[in-house]
C-alpha atoms as a PDB file:
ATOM      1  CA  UNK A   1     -16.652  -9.262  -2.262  1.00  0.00           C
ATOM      2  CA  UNK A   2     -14.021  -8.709  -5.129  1.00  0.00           C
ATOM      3  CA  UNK A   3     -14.262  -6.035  -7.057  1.00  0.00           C
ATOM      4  CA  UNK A   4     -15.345  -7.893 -10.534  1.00  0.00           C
ATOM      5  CA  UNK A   5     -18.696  -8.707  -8.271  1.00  0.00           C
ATOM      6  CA  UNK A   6     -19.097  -5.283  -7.263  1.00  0.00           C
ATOM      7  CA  UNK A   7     -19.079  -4.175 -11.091  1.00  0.00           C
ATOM      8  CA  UNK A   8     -21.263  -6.941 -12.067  1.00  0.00           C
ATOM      9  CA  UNK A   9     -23.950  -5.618  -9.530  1.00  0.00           C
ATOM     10  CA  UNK A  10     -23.472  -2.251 -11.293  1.00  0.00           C
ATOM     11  CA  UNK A  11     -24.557  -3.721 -14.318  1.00  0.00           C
ATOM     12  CA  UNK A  12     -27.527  -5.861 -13.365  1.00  0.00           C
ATOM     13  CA  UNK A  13     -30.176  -4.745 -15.049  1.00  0.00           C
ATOM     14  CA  UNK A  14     -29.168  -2.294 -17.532  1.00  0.00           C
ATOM     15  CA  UNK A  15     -29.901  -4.704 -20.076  1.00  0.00           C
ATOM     16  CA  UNK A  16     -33.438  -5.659 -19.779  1.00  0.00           C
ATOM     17  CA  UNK A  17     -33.930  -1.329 -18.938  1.00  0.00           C
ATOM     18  CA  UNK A  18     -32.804  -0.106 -22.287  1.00  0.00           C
ATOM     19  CA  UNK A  19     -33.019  -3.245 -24.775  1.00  0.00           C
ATOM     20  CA  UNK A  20     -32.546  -1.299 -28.102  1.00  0.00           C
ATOM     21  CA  UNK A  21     -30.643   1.299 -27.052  1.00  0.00           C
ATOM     22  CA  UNK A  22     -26.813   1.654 -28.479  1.00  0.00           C
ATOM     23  CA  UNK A  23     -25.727   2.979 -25.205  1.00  0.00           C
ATOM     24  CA  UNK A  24     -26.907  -0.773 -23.531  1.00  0.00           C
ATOM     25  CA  UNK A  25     -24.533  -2.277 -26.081  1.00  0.00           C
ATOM     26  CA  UNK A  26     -21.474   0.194 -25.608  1.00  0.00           C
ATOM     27  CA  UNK A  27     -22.337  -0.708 -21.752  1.00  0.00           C
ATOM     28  CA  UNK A  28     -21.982  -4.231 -21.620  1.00  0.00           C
ATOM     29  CA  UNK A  29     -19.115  -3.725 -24.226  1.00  0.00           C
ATOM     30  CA  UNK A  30     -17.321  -1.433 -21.439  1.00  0.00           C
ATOM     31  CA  UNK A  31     -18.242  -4.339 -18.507  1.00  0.00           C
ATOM     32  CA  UNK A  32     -16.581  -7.228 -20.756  1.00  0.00           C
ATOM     33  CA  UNK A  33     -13.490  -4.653 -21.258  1.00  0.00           C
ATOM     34  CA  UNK A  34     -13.234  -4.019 -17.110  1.00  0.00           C
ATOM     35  CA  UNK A  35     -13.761  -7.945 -16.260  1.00  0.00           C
ATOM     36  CA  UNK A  36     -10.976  -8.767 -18.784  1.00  0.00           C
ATOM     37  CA  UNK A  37      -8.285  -6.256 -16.994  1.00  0.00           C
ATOM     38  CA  UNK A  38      -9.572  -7.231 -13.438  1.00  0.00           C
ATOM     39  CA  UNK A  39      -8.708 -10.659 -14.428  1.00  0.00           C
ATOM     40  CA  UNK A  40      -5.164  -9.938 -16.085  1.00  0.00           C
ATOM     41  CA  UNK A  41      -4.653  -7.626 -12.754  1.00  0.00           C
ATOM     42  CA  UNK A  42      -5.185 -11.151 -10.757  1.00  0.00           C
ATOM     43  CA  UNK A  43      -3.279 -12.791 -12.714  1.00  0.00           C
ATOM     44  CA  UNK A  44      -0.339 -10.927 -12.589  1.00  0.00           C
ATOM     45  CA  UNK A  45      -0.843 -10.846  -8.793  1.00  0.00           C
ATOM     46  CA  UNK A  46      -1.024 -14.332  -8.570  1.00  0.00           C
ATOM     47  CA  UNK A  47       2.086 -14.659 -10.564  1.00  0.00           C
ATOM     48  CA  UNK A  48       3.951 -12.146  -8.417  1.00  0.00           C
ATOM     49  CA  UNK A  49       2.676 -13.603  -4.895  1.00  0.00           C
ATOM     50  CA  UNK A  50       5.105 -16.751  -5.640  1.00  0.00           C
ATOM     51  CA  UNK A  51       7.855 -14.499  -6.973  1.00  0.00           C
ATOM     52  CA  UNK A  52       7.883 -12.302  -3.908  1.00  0.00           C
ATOM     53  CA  UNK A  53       7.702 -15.229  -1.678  1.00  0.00           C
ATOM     54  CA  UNK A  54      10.831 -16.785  -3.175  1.00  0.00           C
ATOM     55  CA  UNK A  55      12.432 -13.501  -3.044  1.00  0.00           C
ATOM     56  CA  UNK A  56      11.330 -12.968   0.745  1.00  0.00           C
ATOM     57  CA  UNK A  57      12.843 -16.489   1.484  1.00  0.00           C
ATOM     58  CA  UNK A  58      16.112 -16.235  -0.055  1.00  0.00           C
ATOM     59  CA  UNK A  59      16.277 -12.770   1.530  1.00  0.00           C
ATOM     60  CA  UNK A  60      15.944 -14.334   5.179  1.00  0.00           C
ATOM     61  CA  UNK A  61      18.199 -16.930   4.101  1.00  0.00           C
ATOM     62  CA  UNK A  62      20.564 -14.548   3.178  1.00  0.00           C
ATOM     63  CA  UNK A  63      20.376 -12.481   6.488  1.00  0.00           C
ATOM     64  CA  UNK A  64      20.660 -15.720   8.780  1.00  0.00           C
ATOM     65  CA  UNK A  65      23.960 -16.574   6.956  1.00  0.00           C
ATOM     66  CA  UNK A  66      25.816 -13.257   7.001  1.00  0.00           C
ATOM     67  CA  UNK A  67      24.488 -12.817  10.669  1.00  0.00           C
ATOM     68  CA  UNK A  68      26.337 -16.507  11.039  1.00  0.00           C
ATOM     69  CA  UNK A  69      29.424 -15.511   9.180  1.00  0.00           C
ATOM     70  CA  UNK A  70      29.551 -11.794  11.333  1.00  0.00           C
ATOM     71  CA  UNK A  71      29.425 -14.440  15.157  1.00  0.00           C
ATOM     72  CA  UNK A  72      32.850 -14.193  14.981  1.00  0.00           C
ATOM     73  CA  UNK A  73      34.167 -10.446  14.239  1.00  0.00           C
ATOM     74  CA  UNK A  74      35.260  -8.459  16.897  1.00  0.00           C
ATOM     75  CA  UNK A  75      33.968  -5.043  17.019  1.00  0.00           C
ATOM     76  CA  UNK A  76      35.737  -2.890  19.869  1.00  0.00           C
ATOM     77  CA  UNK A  77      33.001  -1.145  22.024  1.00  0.00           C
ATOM     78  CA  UNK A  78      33.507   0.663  25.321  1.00  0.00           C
ATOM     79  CA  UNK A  79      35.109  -1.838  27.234  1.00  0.00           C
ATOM     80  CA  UNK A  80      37.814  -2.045  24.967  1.00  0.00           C
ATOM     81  CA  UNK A  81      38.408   1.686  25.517  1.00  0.00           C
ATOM     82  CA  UNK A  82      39.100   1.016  29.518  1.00  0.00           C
ATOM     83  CA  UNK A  83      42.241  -1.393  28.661  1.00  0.00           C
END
């Protein structure tokens, strides 16, 4: 259940309970408001999901290759000590 449902449960209803009230107005005014972030906030998440991936994929990229360039340094240890 996302949480644009959830809200629109909230709000079932009110309407039809207080037709001719300002407050029902100012109510479904605040609802339209909400639904409009909630859907900029998935947008922007959608937007950043393939961003992140790319990132996280050049990243590994980037690790395999230095790990491959690093194959071939020698990096005394303890057994170099005994000589």
């Amino acid at each position: 259940m996302t949480s644009r449902t959830v809200l629109g449960r909230g709000h079932e209803g009110v309407g039809a309970g207080a037709t001719g009230f300002s407050s029902a107005a100012a109510l479904k005014s605040v609802l339209k408001s909400w639904e409009e972030r909630l859907q900029a906030v998935r947008d922007e998440c959608e937007q950043l999901q393939g961003n992140l991936l790319t990132v996280a994929k050049e990243m590994g990229e980037s690790e395999t290759a230095v790990k491959a360039s690093l194959k071939g340094v020698h990096v005394p240890g303890k057994a170099d000590e005994k000589r």
